[in-house]
Each structure stands twice: as C-alpha cells, then as structure tokens.
PDB file of N, CA and C in Angstrom:
ATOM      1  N   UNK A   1     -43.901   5.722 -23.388  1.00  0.00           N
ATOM      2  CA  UNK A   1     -42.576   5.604 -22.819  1.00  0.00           C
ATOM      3  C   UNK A   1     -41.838   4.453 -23.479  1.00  0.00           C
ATOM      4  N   UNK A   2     -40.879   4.832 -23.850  1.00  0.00           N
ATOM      5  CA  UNK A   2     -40.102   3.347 -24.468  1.00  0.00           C
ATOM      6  C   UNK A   2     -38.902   3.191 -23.349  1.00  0.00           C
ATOM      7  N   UNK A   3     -38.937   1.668 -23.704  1.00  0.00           N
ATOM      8  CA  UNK A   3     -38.800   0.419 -22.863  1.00  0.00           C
ATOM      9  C   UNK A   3     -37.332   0.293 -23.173  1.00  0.00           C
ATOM     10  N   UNK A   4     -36.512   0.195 -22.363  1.00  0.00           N
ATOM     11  CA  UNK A   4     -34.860  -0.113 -22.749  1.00  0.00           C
ATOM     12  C   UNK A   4     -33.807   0.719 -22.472  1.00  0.00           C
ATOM     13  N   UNK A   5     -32.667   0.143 -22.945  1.00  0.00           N
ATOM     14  CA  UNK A   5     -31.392   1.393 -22.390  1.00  0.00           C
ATOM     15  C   UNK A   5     -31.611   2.217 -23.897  1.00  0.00           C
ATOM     16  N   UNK A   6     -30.892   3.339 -24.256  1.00  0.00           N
ATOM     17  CA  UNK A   6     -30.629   3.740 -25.368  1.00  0.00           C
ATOM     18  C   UNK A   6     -29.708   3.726 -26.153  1.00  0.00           C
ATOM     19  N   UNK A   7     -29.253   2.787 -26.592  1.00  0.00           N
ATOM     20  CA  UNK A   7     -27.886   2.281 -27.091  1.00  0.00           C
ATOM     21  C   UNK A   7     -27.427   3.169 -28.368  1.00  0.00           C
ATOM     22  N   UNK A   8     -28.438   3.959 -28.858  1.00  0.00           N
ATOM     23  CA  UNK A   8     -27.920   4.748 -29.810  1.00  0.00           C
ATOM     24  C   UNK A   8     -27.380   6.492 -29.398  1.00  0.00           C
ATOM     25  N   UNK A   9     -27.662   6.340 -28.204  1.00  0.00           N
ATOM     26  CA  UNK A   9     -27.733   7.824 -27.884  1.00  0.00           C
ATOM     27  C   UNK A   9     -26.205   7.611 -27.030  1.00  0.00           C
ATOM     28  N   UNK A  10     -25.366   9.033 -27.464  1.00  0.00           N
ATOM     29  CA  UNK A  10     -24.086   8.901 -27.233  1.00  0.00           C
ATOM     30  C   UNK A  10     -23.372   8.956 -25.645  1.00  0.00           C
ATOM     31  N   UNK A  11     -24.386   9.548 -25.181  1.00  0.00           N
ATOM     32  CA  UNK A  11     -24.657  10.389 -23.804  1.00  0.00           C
ATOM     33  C   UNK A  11     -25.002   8.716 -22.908  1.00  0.00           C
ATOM     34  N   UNK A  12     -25.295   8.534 -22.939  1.00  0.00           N
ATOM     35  CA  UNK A  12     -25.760   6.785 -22.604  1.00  0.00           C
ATOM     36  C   UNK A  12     -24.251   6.368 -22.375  1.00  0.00           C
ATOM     37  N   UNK A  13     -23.489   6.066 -23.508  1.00  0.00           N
ATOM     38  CA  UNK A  13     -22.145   5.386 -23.600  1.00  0.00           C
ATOM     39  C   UNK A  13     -21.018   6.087 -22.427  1.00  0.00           C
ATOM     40  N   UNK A  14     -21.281   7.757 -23.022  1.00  0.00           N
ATOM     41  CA  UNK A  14     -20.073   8.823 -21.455  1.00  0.00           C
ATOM     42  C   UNK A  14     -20.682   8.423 -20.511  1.00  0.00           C
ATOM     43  N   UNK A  15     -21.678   8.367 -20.013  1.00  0.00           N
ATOM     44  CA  UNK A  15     -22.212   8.112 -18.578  1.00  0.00           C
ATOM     45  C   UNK A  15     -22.025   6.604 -18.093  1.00  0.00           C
ATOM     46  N   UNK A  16     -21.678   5.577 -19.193  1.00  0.00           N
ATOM     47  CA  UNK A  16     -21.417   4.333 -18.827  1.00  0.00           C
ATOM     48  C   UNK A  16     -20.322   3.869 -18.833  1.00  0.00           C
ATOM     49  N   UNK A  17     -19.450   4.771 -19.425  1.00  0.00           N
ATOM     50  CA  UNK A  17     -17.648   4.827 -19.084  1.00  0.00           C
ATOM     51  C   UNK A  17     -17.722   5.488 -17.947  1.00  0.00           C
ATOM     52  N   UNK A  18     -17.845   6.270 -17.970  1.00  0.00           N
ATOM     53  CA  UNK A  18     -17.981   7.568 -16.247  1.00  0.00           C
ATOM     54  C   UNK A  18     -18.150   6.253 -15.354  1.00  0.00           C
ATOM     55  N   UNK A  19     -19.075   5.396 -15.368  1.00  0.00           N
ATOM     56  CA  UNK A  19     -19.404   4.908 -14.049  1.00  0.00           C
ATOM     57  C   UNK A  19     -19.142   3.769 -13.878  1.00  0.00           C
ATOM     58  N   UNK A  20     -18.299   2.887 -14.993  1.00  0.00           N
ATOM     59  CA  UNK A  20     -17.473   2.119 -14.688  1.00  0.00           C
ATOM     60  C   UNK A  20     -16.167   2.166 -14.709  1.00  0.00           C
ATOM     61  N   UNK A  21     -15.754   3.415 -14.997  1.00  0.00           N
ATOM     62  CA  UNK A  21     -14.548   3.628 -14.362  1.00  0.00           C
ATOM     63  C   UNK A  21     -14.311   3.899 -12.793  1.00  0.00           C
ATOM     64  N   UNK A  22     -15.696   4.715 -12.377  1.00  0.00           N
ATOM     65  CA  UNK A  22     -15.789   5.007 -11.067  1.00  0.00           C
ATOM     66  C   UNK A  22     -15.393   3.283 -10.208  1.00  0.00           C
ATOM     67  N   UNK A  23     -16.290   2.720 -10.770  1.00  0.00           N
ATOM     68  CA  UNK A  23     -16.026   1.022  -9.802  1.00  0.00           C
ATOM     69  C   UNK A  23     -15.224   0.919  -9.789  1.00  0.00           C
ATOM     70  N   UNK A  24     -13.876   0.825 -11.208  1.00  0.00           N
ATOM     71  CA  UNK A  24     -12.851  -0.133 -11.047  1.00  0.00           C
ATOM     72  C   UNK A  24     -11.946   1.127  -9.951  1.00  0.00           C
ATOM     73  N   UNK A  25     -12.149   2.406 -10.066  1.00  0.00           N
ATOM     74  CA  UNK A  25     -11.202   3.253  -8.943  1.00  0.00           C
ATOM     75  C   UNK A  25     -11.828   3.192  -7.773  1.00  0.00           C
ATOM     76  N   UNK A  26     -13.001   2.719  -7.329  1.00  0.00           N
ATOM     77  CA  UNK A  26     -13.203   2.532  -5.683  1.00  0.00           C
ATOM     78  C   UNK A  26     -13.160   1.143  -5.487  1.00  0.00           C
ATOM     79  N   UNK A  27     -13.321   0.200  -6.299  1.00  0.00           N
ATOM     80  CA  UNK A  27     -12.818  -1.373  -6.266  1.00  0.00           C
ATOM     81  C   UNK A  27     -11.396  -1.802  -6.006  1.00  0.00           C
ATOM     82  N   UNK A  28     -10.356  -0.828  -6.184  1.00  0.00           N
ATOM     83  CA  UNK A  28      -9.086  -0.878  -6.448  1.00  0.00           C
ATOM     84  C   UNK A  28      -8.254  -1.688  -5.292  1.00  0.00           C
ATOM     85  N   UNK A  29      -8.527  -0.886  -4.551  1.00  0.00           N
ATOM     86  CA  UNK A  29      -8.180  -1.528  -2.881  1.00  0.00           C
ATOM     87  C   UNK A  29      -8.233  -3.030  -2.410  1.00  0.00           C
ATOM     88  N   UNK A  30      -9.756  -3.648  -2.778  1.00  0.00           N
ATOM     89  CA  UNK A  30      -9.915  -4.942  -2.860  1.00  0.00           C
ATOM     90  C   UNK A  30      -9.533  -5.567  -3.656  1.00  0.00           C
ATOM     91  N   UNK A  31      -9.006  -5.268  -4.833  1.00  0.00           N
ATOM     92  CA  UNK A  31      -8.488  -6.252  -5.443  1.00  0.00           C
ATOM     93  C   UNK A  31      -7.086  -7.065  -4.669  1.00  0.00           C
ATOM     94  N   UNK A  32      -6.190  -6.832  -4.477  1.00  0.00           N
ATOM     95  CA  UNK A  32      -5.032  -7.497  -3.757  1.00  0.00           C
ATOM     96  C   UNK A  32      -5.498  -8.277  -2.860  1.00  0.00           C
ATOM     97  N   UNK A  33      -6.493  -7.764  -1.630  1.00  0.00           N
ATOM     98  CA  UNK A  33      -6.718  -9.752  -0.890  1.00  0.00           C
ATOM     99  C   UNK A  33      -7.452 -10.031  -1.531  1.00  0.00           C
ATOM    100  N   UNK A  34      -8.655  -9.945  -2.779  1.00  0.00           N
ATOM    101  CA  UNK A  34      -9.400 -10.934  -2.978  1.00  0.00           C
ATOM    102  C   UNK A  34      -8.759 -11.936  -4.101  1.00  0.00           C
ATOM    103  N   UNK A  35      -7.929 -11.249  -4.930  1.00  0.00           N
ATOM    104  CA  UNK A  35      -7.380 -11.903  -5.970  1.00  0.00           C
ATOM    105  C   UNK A  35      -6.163 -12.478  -5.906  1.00  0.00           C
ATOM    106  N   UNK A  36      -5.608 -11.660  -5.076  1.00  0.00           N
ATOM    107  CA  UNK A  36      -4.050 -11.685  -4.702  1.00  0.00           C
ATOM    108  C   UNK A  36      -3.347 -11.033  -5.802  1.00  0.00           C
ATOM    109  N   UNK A  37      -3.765  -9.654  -6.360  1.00  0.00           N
ATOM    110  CA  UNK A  37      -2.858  -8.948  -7.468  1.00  0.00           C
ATOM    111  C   UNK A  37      -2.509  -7.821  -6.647  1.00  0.00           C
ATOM    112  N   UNK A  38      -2.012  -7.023  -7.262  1.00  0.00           N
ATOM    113  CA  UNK A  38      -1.529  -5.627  -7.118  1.00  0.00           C
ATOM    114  C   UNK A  38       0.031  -5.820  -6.958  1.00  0.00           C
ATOM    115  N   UNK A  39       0.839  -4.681  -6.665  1.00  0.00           N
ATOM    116  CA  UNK A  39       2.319  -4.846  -6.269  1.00  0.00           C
ATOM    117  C   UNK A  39       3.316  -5.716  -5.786  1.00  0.00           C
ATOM    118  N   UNK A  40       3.995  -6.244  -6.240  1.00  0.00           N
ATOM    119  CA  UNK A  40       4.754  -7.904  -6.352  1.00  0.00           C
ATOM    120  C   UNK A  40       6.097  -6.999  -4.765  1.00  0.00           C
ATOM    121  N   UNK A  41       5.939  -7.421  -3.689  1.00  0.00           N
ATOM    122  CA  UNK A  41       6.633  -7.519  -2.723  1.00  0.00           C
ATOM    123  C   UNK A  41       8.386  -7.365  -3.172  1.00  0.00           C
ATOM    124  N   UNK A  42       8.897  -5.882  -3.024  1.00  0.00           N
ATOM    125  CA  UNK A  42      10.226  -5.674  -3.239  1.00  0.00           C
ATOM    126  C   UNK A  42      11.202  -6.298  -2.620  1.00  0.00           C
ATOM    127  N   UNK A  43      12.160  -6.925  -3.547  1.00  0.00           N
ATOM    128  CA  UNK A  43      13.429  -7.648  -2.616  1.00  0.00           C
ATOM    129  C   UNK A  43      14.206  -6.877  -1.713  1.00  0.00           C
ATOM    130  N   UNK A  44      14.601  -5.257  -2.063  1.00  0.00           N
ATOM    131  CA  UNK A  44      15.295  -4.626  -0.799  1.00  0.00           C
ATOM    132  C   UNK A  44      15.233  -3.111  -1.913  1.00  0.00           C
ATOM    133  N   UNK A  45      15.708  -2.420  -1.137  1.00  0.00           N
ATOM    134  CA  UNK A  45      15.721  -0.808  -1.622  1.00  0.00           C
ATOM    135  C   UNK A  45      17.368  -0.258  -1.160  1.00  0.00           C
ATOM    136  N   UNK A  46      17.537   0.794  -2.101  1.00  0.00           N
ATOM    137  CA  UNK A  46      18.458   1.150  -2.114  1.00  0.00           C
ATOM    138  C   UNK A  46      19.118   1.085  -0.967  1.00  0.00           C
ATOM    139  N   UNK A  47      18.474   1.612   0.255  1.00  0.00           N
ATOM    140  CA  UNK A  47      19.042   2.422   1.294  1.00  0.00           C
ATOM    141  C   UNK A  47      19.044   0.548   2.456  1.00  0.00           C
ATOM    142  N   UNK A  48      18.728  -0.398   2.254  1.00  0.00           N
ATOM    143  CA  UNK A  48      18.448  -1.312   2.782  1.00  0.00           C
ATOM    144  C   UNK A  48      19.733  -2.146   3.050  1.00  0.00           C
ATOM    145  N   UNK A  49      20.161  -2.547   4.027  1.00  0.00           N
ATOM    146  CA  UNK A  49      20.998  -3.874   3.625  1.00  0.00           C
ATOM    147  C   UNK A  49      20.985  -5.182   3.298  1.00  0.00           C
ATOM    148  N   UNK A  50      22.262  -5.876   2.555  1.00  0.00           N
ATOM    149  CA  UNK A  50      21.581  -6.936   1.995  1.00  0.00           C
ATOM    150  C   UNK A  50      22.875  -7.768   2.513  1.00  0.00           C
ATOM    151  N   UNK A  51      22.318  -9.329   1.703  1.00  0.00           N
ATOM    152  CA  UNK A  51      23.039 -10.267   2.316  1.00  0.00           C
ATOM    153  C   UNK A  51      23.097 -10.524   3.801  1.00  0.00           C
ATOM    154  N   UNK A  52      24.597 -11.231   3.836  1.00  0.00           N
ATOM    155  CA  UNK A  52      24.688 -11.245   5.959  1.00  0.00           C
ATOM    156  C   UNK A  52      24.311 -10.014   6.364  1.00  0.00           C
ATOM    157  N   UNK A  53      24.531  -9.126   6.289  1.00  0.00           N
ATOM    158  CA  UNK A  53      23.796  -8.158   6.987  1.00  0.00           C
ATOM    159  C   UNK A  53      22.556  -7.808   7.539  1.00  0.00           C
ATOM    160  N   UNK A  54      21.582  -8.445   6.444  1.00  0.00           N
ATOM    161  CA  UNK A  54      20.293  -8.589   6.160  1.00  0.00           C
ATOM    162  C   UNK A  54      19.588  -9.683   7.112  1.00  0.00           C
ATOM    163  N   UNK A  55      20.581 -10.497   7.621  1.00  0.00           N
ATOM    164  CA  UNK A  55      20.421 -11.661   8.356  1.00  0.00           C
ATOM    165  C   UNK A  55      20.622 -11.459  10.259  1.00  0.00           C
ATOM    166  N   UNK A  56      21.808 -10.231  10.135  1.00  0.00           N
ATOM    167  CA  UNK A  56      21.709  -9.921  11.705  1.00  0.00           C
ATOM    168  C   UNK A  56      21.163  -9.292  12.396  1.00  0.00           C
ATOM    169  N   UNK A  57      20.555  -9.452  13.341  1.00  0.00           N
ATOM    170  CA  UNK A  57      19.855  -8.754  14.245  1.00  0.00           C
ATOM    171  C   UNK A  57      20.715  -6.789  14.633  1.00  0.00           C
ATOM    172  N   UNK A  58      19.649  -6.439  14.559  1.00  0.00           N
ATOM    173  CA  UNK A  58      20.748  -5.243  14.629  1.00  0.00           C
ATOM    174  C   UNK A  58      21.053  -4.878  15.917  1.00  0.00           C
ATOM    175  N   UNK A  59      22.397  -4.284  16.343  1.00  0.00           N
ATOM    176  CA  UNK A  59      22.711  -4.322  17.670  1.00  0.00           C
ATOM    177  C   UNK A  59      21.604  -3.111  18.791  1.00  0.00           C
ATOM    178  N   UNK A  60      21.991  -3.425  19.579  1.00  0.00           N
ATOM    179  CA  UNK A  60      21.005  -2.987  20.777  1.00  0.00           C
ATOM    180  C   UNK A  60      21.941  -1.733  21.128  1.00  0.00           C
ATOM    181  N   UNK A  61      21.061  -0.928  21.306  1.00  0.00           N
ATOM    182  CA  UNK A  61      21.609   0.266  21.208  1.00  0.00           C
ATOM    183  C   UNK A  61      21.255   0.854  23.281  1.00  0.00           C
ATOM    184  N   UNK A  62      22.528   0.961  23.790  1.00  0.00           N
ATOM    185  CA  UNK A  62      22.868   1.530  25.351  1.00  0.00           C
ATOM    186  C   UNK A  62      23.027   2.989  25.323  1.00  0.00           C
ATOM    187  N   UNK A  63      22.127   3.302  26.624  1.00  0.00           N
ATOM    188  CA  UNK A  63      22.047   4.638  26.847  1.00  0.00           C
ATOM    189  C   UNK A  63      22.857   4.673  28.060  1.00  0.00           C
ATOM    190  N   UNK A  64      23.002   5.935  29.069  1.00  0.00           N
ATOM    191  CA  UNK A  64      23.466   5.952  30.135  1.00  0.00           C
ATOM    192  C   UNK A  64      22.097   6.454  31.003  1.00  0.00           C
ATOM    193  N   UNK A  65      22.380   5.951  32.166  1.00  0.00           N
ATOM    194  CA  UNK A  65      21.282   6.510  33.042  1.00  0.00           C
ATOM    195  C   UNK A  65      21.512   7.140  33.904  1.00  0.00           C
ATOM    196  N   UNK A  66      20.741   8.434  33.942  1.00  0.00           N
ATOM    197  CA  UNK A  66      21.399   9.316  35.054  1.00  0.00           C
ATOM    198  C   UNK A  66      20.153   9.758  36.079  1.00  0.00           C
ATOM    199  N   UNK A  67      20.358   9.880  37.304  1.00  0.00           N
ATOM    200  CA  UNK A  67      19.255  10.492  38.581  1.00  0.00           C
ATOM    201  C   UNK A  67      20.665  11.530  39.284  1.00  0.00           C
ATOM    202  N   UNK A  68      19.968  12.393  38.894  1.00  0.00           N
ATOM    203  CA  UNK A  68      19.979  13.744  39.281  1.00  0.00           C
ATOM    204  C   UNK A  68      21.102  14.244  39.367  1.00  0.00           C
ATOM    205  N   UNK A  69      21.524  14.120  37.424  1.00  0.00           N
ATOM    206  CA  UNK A  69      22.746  14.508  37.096  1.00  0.00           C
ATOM    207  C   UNK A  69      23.581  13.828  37.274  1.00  0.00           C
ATOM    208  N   UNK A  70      23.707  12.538  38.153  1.00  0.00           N
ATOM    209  CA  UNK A  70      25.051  11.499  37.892  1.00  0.00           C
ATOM    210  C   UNK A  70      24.835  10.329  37.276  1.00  0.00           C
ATOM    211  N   UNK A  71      25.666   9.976  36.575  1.00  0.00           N
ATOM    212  CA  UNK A  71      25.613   8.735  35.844  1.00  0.00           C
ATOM    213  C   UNK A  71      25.513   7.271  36.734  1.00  0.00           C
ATOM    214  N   UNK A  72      24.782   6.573  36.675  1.00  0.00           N
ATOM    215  CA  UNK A  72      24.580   5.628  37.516  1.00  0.00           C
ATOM    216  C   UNK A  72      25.174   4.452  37.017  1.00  0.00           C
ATOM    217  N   UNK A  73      25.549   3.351  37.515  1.00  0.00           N
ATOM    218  CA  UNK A  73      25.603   1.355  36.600  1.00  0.00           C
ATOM    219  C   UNK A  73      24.591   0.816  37.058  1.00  0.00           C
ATOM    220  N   UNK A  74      24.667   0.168  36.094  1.00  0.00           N
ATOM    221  CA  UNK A  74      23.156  -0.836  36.079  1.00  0.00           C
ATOM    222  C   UNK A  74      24.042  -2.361  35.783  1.00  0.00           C
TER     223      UNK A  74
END
C-alpha cells in the first residue's frame, strides 16, 4: 500500500476543488459576524425617503371605531 495523497493523479486535484469549494459555500454565512465582511449596509433605496423626511417619525395613522354599525368618539 503506498503511503500519501496522490499528487500526480488528476482525479485527486477535481475532488479537492469539489470540496473546497463545498466549505467556502457552506462557510459563507459565517463569514459576516466572524470577520465582519460581506454586504456594506445601503444608505437608502429608491423607493425610501431621504433627508428631513428620513428624520420624521411617520404620522400615526386613525381609524374610526364602530359597535354595531355606529361610529363612536373616543
């Protein structure tokens, strides 16, 4: 039996890309808290508002309340 990896045999090398690619795609996840990499935190998106806007609380939105079909005050 010989002793060692087989560094000449090609089949050796696909199976050792195969399976370190496998790590770095199930490792992927952990990388961001352990390293602190992955996706750099977006300043705002299209549909977002910005500036003062961005700063106010957004208004509170009133319903009416009704028992048993009439509108009541609160």
């Amino acid at each position: 039996m010989n002793g060692g990896f087989p560094a000449d045999d090609w089949q050796f090398w696909v199976v050792t890309a195969c399976a370190a690619a496998a790590v770095v795609f199930l490792t992927r996840p952990l990388w961001r808290p352990l390293f602190g990499l992955g996706r750099r935190k977006q300043t705002g998106c299209p549909g977002c508002p910005t500036g003062e806007a961005a700063s106010k609380p957004p208004a509170p939105k009133h319903v009416d309340l009704t028992i048993g079909g009439k509108r009541v005050r609160s």
